[in-house]
C-alpha atoms as a PDB file:
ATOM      1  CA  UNK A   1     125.948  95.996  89.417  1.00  0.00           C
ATOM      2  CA  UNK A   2     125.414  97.181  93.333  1.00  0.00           C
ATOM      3  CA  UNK A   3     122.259  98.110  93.928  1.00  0.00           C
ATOM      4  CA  UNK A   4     123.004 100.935  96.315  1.00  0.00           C
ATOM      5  CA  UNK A   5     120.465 102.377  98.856  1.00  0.00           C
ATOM      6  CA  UNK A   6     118.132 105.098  97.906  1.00  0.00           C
ATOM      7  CA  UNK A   7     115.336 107.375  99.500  1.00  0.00           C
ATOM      8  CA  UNK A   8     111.924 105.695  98.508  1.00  0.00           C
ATOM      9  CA  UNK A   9     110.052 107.713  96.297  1.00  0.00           C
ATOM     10  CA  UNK A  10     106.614 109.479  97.744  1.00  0.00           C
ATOM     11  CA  UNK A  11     103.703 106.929  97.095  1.00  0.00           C
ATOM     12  CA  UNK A  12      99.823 108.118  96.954  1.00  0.00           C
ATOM     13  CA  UNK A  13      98.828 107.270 100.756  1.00  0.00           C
ATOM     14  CA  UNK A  14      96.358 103.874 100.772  1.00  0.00           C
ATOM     15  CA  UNK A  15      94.113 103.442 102.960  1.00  0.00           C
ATOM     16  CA  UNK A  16      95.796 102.413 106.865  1.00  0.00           C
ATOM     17  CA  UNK A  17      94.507 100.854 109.720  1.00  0.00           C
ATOM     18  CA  UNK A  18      96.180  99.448 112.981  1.00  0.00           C
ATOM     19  CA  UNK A  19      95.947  96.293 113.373  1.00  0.00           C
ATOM     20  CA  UNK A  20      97.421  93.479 115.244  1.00  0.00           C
ATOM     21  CA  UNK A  21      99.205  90.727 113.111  1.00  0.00           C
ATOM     22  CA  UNK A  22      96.409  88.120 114.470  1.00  0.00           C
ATOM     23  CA  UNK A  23      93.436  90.431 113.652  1.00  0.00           C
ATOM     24  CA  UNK A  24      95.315  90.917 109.852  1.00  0.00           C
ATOM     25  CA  UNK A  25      95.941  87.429 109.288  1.00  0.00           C
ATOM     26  CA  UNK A  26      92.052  86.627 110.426  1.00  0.00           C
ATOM     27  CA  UNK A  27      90.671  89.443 108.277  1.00  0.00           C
ATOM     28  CA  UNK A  28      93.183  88.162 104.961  1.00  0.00           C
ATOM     29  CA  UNK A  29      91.573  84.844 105.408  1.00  0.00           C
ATOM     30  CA  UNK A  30      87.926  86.225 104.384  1.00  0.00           C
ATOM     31  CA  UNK A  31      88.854  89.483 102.358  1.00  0.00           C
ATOM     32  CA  UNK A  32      88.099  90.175  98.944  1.00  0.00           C
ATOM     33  CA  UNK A  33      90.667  92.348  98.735  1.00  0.00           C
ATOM     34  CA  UNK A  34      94.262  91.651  99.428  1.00  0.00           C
ATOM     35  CA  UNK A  35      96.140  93.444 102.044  1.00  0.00           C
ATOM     36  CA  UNK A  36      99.475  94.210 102.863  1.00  0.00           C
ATOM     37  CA  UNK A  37     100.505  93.753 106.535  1.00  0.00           C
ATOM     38  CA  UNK A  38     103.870  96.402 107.824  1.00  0.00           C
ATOM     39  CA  UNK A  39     104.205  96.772 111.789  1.00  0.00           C
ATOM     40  CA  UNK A  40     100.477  97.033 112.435  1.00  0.00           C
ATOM     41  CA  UNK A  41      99.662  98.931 109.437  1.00  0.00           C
ATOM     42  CA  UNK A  42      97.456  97.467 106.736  1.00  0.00           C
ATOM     43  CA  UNK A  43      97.845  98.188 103.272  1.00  0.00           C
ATOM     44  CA  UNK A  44      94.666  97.911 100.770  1.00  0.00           C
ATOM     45  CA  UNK A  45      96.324  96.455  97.483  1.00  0.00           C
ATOM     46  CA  UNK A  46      95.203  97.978  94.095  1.00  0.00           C
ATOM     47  CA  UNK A  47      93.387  95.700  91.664  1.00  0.00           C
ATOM     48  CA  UNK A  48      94.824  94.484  88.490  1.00  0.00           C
ATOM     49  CA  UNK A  49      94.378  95.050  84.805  1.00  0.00           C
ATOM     50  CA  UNK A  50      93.598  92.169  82.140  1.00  0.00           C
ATOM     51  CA  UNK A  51      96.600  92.572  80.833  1.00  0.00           C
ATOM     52  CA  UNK A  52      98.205  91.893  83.897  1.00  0.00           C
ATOM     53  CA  UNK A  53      96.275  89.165  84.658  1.00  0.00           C
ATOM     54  CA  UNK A  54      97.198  87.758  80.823  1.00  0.00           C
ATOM     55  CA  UNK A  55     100.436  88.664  81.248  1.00  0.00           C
ATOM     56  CA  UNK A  56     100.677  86.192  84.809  1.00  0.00           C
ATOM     57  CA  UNK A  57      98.914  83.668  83.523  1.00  0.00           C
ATOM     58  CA  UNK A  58     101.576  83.239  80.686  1.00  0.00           C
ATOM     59  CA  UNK A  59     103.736  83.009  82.850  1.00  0.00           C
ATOM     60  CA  UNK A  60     101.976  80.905  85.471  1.00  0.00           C
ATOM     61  CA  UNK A  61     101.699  78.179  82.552  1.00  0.00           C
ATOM     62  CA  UNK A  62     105.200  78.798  80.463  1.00  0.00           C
ATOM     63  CA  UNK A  63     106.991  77.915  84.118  1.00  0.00           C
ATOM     64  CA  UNK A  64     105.087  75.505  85.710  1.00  0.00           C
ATOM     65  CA  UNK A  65     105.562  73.399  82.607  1.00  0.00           C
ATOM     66  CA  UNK A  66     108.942  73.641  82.420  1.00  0.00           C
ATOM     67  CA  UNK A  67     109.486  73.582  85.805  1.00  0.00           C
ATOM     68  CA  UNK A  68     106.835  70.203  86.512  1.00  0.00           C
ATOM     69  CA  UNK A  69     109.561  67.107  87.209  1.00  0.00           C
ATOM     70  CA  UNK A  70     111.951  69.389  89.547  1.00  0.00           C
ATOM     71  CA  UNK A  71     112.828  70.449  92.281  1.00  0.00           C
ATOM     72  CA  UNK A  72     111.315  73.756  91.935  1.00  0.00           C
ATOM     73  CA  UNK A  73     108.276  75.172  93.004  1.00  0.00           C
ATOM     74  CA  UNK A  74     105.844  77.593  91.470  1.00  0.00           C
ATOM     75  CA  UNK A  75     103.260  79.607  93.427  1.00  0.00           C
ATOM     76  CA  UNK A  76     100.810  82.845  91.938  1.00  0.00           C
ATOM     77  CA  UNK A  77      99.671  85.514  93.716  1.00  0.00           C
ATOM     78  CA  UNK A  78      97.618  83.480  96.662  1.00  0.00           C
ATOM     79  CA  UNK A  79     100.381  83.088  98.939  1.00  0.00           C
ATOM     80  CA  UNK A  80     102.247  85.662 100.637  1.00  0.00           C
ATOM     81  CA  UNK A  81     106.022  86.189 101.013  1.00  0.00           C
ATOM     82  CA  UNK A  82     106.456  87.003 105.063  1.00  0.00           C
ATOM     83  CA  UNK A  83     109.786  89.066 105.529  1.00  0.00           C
ATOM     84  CA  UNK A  84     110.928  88.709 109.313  1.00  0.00           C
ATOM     85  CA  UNK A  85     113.327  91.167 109.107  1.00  0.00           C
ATOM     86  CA  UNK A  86     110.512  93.834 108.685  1.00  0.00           C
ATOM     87  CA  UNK A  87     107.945  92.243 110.136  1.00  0.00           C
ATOM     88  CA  UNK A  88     106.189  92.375 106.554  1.00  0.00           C
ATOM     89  CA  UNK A  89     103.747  90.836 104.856  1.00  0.00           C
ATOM     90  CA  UNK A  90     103.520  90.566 100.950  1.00  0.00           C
ATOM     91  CA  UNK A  91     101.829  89.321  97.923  1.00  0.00           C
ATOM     92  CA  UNK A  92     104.208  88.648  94.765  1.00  0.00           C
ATOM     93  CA  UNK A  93     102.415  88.030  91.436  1.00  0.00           C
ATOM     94  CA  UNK A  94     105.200  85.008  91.365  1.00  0.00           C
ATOM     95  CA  UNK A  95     107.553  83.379  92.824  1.00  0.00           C
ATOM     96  CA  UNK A  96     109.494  80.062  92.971  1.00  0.00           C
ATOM     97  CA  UNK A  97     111.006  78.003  95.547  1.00  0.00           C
ATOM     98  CA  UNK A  98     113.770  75.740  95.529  1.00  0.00           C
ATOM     99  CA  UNK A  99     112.907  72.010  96.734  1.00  0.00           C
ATOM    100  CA  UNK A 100     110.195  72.353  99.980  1.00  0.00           C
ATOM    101  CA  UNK A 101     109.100  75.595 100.968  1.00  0.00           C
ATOM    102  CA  UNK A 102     109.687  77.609 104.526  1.00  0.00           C
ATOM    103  CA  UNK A 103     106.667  78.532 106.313  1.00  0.00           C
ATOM    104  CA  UNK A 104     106.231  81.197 109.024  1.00  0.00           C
ATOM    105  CA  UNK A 105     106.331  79.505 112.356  1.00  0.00           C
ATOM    106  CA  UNK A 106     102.932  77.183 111.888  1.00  0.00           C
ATOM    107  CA  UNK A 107     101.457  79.205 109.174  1.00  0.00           C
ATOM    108  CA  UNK A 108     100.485  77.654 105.660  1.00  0.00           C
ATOM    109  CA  UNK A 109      99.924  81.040 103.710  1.00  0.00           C
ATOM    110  CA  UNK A 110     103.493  82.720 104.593  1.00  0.00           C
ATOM    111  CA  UNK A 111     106.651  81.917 102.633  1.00  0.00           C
ATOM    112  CA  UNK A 112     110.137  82.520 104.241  1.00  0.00           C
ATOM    113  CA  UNK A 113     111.963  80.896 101.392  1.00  0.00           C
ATOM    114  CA  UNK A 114     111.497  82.627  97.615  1.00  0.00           C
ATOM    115  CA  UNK A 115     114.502  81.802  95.274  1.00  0.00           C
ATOM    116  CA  UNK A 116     112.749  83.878  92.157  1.00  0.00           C
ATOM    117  CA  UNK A 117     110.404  86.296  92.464  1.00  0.00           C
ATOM    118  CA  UNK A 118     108.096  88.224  89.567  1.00  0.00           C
ATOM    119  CA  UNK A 119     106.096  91.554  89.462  1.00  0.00           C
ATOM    120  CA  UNK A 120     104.087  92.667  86.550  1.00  0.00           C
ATOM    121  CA  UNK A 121     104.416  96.624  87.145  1.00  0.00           C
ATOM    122  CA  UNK A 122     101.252  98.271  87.319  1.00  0.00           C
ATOM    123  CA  UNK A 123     100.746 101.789  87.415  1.00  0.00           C
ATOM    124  CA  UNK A 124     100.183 102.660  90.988  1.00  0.00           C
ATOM    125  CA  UNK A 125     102.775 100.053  92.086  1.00  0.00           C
ATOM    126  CA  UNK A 126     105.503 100.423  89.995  1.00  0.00           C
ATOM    127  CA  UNK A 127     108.129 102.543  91.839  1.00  0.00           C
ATOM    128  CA  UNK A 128     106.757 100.433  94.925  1.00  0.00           C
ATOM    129  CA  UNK A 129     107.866  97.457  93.233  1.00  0.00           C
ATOM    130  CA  UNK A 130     111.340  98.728  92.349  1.00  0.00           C
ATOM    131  CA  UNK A 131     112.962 100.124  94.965  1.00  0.00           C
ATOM    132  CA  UNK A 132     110.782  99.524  98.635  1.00  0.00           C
ATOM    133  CA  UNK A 133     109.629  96.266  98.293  1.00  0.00           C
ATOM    134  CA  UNK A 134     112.661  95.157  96.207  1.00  0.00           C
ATOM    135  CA  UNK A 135     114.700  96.099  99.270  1.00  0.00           C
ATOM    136  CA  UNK A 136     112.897  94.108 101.647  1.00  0.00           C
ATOM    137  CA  UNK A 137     113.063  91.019  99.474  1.00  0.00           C
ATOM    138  CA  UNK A 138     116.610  91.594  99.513  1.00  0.00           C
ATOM    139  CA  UNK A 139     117.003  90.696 102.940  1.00  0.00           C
ATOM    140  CA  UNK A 140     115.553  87.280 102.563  1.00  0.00           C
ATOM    141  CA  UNK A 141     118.860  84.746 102.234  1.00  0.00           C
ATOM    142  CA  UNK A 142     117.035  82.727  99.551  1.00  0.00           C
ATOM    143  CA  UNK A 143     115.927  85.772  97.253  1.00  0.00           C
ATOM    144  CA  UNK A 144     118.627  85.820  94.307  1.00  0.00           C
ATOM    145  CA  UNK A 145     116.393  86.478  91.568  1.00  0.00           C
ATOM    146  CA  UNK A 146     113.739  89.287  90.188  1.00  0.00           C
ATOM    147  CA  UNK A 147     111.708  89.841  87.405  1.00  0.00           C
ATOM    148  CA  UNK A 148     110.260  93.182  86.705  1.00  0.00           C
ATOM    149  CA  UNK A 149     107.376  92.635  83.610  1.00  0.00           C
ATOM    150  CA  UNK A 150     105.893  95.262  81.832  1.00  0.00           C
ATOM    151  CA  UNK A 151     102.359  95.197  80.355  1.00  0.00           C
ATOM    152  CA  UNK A 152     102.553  97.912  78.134  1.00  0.00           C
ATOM    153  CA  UNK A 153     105.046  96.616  76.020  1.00  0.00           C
ATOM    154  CA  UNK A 154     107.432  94.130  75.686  1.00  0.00           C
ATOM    155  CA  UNK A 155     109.978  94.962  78.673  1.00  0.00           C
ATOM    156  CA  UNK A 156     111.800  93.097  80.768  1.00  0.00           C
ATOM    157  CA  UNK A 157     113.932  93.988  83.574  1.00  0.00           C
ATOM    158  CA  UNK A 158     115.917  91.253  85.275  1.00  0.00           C
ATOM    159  CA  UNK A 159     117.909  91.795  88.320  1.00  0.00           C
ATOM    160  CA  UNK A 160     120.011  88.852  89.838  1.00  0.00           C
ATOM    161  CA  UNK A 161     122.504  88.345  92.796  1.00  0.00           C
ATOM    162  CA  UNK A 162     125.760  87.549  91.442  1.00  0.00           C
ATOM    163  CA  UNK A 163     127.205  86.665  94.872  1.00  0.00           C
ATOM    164  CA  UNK A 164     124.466  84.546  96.526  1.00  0.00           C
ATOM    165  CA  UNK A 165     124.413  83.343  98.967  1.00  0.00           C
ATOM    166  CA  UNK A 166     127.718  85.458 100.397  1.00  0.00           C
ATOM    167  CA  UNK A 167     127.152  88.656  99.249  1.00  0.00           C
ATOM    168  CA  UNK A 168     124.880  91.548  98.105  1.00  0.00           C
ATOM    169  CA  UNK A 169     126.072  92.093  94.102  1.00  0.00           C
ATOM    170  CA  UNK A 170     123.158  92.175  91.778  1.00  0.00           C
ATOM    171  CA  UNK A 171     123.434  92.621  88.361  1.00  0.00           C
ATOM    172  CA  UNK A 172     121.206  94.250  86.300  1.00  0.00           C
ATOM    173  CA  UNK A 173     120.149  93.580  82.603  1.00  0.00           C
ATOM    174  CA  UNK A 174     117.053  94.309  80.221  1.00  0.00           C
ATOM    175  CA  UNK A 175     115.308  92.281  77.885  1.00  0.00           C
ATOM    176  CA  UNK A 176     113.565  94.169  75.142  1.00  0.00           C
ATOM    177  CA  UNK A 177     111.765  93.075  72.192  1.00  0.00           C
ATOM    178  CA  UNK A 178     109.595  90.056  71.599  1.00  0.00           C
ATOM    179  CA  UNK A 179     112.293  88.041  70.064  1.00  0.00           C
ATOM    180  CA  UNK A 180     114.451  87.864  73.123  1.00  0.00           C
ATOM    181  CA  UNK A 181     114.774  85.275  75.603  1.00  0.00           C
ATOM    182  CA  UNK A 182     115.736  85.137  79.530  1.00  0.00           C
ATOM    183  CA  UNK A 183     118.263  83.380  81.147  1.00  0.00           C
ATOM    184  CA  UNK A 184     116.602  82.495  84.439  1.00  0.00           C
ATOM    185  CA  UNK A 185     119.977  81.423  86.362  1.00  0.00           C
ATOM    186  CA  UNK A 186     118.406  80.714  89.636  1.00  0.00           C
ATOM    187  CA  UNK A 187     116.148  77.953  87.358  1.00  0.00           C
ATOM    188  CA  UNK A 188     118.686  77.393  84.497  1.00  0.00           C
ATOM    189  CA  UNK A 189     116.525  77.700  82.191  1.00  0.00           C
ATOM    190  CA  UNK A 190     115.288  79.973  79.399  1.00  0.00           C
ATOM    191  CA  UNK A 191     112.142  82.332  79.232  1.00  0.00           C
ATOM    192  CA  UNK A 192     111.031  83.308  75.770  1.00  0.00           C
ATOM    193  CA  UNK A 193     109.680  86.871  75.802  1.00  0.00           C
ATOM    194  CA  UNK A 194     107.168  85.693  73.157  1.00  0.00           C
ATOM    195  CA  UNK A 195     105.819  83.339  75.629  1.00  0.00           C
ATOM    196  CA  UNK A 196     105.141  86.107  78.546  1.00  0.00           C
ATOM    197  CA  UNK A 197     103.288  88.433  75.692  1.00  0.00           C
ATOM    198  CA  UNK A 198     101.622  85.498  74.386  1.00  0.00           C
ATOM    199  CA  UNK A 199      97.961  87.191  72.554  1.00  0.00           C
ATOM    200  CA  UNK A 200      98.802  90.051  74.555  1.00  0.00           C
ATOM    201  CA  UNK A 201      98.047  92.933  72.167  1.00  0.00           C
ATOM    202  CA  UNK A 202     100.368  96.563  72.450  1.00  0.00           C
END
């Protein structure tokens, strides 16, 4: 499946302030909240649910189990992803990298290098998460693998680039019901859906 381009849909405008990149990465350091950083503009990010929270814990622990005497590496939601290409600063709720991980310039908070990376859609973030910020991971050379996780029922979506690290084909399947499993093929390995909804009640 090509993922071809398409207008972003209109967002509810957070709260923005102008900023340089040194006055957003002092402020991130002490914040309670986490921010966003695009061009000077800081974005307040929205709070999560307990089911979210559930939800990434599952898989926080399901991975980094199976993941413990590899190559791989598993971060949460402390960390952000830095895209260069759009000057852009981001949290994921997940990701993974593959053998030692790429910081920006002499930064220790800003990955360059995610080879998987998972959202847990939330409301307000959810068509954020699908097509804006799923484009700008896209132009990361490492990125070949995302995970869209719903926490009102058990859903799915999986999105993965066929043609890494050449190309730009990503193919695009669903996982629904709490019997399936995913194929992670960036980790070959397998993600039980029952593991991701573990005592999560619907």
């Amino acid at each position: 499946m090509v993922i071809a381009s398409t207008k972003p849909p209109i967002l509810p405008e957070p709260t923005k302030t102008r900023f340089t990149l040194d006055e957003y990465r002092a402020m991130e350091e002490t914040a309670e909240e986490r921010h966003e950083y695009c061009n000077g503009e800081i974005i307040t990010m929205s709070g999560g649910s307990e089911v979210h929270s559930a939800i990434a814990c599952n898989l926080l622990i399901y991975l980094g189990f199976l993941l413990r005497d590899t190559d791989f590496r598993l971060y949460n939601s402390d960390l952000r992803v830095w895209i260069p290409e759009y000057q852009r600063g981001t949290y994921t709720d997940l990701m993974v990298v593959n053998g030692e991980p790429e910081f920006n310039a002499d930064r220790t908070d800003e990955i360059l290098n995610p080879l998987l990376i998972v959202e847990v859609l939330s409301p307000s973030t959810e068509a954020y998460d699908r097509v804006e910020k799923f484009r700008k991971y896209r132009s990361l050379p490492s990125f070949c693998e995302y995970l869209l996780v719903s926490q009102t029922e058990p859903y799915i979506e999986q999105y993965y680039n066929c043609d890494r690290p050449s190309g730009d084909r990503w193919q695009w399947q669903v996982y629904d019901g709490i019997d399936r499993a995913i194929v992670l093929h960036s980790l070959n390995i397998e993600l039980p859906m029952s593991e991701v909804y573990r005592r999560i009640n619907f």
